[in-house]
C-alpha atoms as a PDB file:
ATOM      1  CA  UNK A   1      99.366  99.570 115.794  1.00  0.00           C
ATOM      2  CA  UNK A   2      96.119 100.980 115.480  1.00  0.00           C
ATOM      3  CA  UNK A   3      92.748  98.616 114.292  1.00  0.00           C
ATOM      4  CA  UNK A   4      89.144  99.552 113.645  1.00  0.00           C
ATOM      5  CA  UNK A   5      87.207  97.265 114.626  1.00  0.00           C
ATOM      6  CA  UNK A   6      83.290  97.095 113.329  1.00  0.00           C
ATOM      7  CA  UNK A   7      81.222  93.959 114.092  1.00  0.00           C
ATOM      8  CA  UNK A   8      79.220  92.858 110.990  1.00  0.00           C
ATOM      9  CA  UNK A   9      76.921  90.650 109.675  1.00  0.00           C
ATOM     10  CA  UNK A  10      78.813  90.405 106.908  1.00  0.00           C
ATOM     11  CA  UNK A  11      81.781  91.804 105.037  1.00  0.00           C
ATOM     12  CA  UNK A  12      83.764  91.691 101.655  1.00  0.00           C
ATOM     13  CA  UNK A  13      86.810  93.120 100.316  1.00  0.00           C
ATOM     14  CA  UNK A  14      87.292  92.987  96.575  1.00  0.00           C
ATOM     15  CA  UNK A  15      90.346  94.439  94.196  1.00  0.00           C
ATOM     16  CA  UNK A  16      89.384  95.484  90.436  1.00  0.00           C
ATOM     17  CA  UNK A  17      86.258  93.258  90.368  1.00  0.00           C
ATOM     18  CA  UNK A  18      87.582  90.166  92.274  1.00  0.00           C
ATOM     19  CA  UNK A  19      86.294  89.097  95.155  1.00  0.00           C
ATOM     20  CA  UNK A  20      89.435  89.050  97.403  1.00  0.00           C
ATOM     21  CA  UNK A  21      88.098  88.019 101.002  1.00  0.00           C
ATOM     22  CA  UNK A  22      84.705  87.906 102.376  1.00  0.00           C
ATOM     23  CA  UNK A  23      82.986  86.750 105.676  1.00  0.00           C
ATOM     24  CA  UNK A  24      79.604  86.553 107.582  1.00  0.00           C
ATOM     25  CA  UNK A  25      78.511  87.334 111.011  1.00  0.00           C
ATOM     26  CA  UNK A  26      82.130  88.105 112.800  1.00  0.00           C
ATOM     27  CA  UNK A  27      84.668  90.801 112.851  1.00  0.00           C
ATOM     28  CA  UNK A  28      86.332  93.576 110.082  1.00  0.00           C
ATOM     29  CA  UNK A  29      88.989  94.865 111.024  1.00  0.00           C
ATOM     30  CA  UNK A  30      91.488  97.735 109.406  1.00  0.00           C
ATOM     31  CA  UNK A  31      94.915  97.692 110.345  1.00  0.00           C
ATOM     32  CA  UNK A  32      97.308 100.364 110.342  1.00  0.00           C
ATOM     33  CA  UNK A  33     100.936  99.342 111.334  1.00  0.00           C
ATOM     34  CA  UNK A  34     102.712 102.768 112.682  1.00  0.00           C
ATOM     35  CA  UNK A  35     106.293 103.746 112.404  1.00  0.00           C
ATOM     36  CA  UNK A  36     108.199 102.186 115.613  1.00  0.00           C
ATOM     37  CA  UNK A  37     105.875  99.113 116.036  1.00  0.00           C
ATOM     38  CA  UNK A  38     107.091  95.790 116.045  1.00  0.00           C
ATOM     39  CA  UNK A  39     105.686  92.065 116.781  1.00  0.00           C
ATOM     40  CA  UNK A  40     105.022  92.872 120.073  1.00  0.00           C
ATOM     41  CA  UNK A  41     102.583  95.653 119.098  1.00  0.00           C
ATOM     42  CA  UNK A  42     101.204  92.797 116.371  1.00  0.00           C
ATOM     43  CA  UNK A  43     101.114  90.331 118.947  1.00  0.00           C
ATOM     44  CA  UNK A  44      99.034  92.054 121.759  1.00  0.00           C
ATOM     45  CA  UNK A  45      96.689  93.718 118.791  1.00  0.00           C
ATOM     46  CA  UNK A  46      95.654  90.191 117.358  1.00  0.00           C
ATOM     47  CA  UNK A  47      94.920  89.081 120.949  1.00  0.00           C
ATOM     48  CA  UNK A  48      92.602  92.188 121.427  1.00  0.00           C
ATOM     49  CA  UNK A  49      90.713  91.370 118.582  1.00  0.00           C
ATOM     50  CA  UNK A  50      90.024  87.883 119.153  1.00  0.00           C
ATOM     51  CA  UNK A  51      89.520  88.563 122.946  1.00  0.00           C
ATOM     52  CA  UNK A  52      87.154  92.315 122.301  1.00  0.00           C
ATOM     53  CA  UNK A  53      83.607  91.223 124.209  1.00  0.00           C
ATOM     54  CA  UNK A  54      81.585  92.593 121.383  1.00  0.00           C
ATOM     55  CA  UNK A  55      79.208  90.035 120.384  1.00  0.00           C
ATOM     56  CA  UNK A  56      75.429  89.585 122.460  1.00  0.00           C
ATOM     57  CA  UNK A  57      74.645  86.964 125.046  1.00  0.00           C
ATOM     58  CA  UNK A  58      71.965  85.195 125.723  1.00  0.00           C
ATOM     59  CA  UNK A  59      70.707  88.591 127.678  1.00  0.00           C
ATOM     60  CA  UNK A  60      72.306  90.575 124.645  1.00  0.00           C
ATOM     61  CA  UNK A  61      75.147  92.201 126.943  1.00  0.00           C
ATOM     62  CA  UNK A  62      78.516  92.129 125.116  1.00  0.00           C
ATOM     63  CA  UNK A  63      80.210  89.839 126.924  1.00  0.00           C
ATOM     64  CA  UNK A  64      81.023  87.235 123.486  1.00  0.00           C
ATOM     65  CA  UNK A  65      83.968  87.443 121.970  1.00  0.00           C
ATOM     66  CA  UNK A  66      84.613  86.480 117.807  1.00  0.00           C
ATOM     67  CA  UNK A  67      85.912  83.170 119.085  1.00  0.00           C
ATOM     68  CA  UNK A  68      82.986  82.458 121.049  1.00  0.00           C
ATOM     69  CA  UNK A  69      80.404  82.806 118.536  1.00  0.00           C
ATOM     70  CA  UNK A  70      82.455  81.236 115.807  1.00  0.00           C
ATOM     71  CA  UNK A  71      82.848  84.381 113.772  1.00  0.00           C
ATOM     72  CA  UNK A  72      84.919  85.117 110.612  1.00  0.00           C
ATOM     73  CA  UNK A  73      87.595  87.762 110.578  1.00  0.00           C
ATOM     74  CA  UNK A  74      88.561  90.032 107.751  1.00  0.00           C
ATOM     75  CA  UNK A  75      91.424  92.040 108.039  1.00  0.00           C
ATOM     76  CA  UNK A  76      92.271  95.224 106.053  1.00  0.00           C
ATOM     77  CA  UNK A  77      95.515  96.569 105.301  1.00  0.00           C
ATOM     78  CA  UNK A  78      94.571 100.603 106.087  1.00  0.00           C
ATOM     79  CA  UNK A  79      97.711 102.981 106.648  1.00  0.00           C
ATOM     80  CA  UNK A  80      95.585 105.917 106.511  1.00  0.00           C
ATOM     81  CA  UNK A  81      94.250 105.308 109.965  1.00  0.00           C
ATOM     82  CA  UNK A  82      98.176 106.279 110.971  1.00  0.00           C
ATOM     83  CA  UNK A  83      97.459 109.446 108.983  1.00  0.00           C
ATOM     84  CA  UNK A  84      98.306 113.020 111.993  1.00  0.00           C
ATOM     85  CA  UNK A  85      95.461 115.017 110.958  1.00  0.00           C
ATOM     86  CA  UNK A  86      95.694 117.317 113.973  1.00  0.00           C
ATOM     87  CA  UNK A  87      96.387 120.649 112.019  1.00  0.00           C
ATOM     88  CA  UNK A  88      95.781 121.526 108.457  1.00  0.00           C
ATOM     89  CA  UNK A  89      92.992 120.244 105.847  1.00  0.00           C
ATOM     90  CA  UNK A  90      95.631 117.538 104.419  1.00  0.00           C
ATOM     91  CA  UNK A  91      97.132 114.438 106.189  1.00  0.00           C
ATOM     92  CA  UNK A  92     100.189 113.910 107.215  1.00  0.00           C
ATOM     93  CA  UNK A  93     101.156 110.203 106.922  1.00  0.00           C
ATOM     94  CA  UNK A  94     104.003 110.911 108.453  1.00  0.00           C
ATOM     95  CA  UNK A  95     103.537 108.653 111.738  1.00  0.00           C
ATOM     96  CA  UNK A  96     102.643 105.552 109.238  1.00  0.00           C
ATOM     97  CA  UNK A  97     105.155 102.822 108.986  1.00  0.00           C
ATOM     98  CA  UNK A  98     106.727 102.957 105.636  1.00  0.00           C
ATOM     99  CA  UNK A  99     105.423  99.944 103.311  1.00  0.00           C
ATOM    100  CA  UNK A 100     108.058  97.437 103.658  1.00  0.00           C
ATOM    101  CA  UNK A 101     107.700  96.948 107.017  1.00  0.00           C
ATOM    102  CA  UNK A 102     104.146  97.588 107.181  1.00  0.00           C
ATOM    103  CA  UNK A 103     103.678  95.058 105.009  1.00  0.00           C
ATOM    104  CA  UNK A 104     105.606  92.724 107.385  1.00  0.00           C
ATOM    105  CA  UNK A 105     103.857  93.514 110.568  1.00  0.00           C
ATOM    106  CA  UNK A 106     100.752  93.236 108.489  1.00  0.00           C
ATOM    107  CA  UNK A 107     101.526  89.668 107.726  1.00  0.00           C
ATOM    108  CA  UNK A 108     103.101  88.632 110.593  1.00  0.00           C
ATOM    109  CA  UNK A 109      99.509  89.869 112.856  1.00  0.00           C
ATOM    110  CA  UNK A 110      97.692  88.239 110.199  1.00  0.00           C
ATOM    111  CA  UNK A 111      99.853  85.026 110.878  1.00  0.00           C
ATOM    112  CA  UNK A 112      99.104  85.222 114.235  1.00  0.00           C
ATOM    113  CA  UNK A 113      95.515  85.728 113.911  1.00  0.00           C
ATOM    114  CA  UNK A 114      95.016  82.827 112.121  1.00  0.00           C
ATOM    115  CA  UNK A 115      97.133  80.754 114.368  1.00  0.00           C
ATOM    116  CA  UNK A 116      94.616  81.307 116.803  1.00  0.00           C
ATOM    117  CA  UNK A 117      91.401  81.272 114.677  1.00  0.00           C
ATOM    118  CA  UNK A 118      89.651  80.868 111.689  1.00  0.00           C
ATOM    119  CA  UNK A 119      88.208  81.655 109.198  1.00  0.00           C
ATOM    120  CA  UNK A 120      90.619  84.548 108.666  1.00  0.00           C
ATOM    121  CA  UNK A 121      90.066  86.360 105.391  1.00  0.00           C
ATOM    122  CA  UNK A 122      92.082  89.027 104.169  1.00  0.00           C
ATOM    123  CA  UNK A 123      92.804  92.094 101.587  1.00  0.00           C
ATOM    124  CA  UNK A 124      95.813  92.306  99.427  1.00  0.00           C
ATOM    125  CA  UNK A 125      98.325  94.854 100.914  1.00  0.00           C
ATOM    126  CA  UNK A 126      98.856  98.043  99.049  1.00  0.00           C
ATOM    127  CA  UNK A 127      95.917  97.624  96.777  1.00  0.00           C
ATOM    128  CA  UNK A 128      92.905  99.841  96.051  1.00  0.00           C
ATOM    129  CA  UNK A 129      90.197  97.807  98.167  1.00  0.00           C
ATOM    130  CA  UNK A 130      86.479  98.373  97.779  1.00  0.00           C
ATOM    131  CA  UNK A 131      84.673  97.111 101.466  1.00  0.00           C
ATOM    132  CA  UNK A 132      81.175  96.225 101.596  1.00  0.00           C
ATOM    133  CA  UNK A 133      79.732  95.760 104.861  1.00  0.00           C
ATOM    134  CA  UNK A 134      76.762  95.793 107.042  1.00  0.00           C
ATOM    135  CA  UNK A 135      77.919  97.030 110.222  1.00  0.00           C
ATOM    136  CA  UNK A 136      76.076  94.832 113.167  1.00  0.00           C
ATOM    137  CA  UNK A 137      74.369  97.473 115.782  1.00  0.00           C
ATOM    138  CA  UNK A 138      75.944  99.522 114.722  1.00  0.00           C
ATOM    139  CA  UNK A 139      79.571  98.676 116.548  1.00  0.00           C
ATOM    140  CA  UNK A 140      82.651  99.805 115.912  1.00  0.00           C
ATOM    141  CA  UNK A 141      85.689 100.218 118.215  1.00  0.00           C
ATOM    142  CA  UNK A 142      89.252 102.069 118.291  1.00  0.00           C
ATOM    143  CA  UNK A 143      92.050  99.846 119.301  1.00  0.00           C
ATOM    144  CA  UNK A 144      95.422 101.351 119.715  1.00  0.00           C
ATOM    145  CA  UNK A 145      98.143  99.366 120.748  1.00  0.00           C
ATOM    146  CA  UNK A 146     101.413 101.780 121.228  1.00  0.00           C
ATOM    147  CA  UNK A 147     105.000 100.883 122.205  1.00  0.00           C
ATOM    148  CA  UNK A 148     104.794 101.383 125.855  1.00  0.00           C
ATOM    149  CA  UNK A 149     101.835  99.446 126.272  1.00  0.00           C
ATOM    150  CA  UNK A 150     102.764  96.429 124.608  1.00  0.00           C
ATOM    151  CA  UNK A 151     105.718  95.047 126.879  1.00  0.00           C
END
C-alpha cells in the first residue's frame, strides 16, 4: 500500500458539490491499495499514519504525532498513486489493485484507522473527488508499505 501523507491545517473532500468529508489541523492522506496487498499491508499503513512524528513541539521539532495533537484524519481513496510511470508519457495502472478489492482494503484500513482514532473523515471510493487543502509547512511524506515489509 502506498499513502501520501500532507499535514494540513485543514482539508475537504467533496463529490459533485457535496461536501463529503472535511477536517482541520491534522492529517490527509491518499491511499492507493496495490495489487498483492492484503490486511497486513492495511494494518501496518494505518499504524504509520497515526504513529508519523510530523506535527511541532513545544521547540517545533517533529516529534508529535496526529494522535498527540488531537488531529483529524481524512483519507482519500487514490489508485493513481499505484500508477508505473517509469517509461512512456502514459501510466500504466497496471501494479494497482483492481477495484473490488481495493475497495476492500480501502475500507478495512479505514476501519482500522478509526478504531484507533478519531475524527476520521473520508472520500467515497471510486468517485471523482475535488480536495481542498492548505498544506501545513509545507509537509508531505511517501509511505510505502510493500509485502515483505509488512510481516
Amino acid at each position: 500500500m502506498i499513502a501520501v501523507i500532507q499535514r494540513v491545517t485543514r482539508a475537504e473532500v467533496t463529490v459533485a458539490g457535496e461536501s463529503v468529508g472535511k477536517i482541520d489541523r491534522g492529517i490527509l492522506a491518499l491511499i492507493a491499495v496495490e495489487r498483492g496487498d492484503t490486511e497486513a499491508q492495511a494494518d501496518r499503513l494505518a499504524e504509520r499514519i497515526l504513529g508519523y512524528r510530523i506535527f511541532g513541539d513545544a521547540e517545533d521539532k517533529m516529534n508529535l504525532n496526529v494522535t498527540d495533537v488531537s488531529g483529524g484524519v481524512l483519507l482519500v481513496s487514490q489508485f493513481t498513486l499505484a500508477a508505473d510511470t517509469r517509461k512512456g508519457m502514459r501510466p500504466s495502472f497496471t501494479p494497482a489493485a483492481d477495484p473490488e478489492t481495493g475497495k476492500r482494503l480501502f475500507d478495512y484500513f479505514v476501519e482500522k484507522v478509526r478504531a484507533r482514532h478519531s475524527p476520521v473523515e473520508t472520500g467515497r471510493f471510486g468517485a471523482n473527488m475535488q480536495i481542498e487543502l492548505v498544506n501545513d509547512g509545507p509537509v508531505t511524506f511517501t509511505l510505502n508499505v510493500p509485502p515483505a515489509a509488512a510481516d
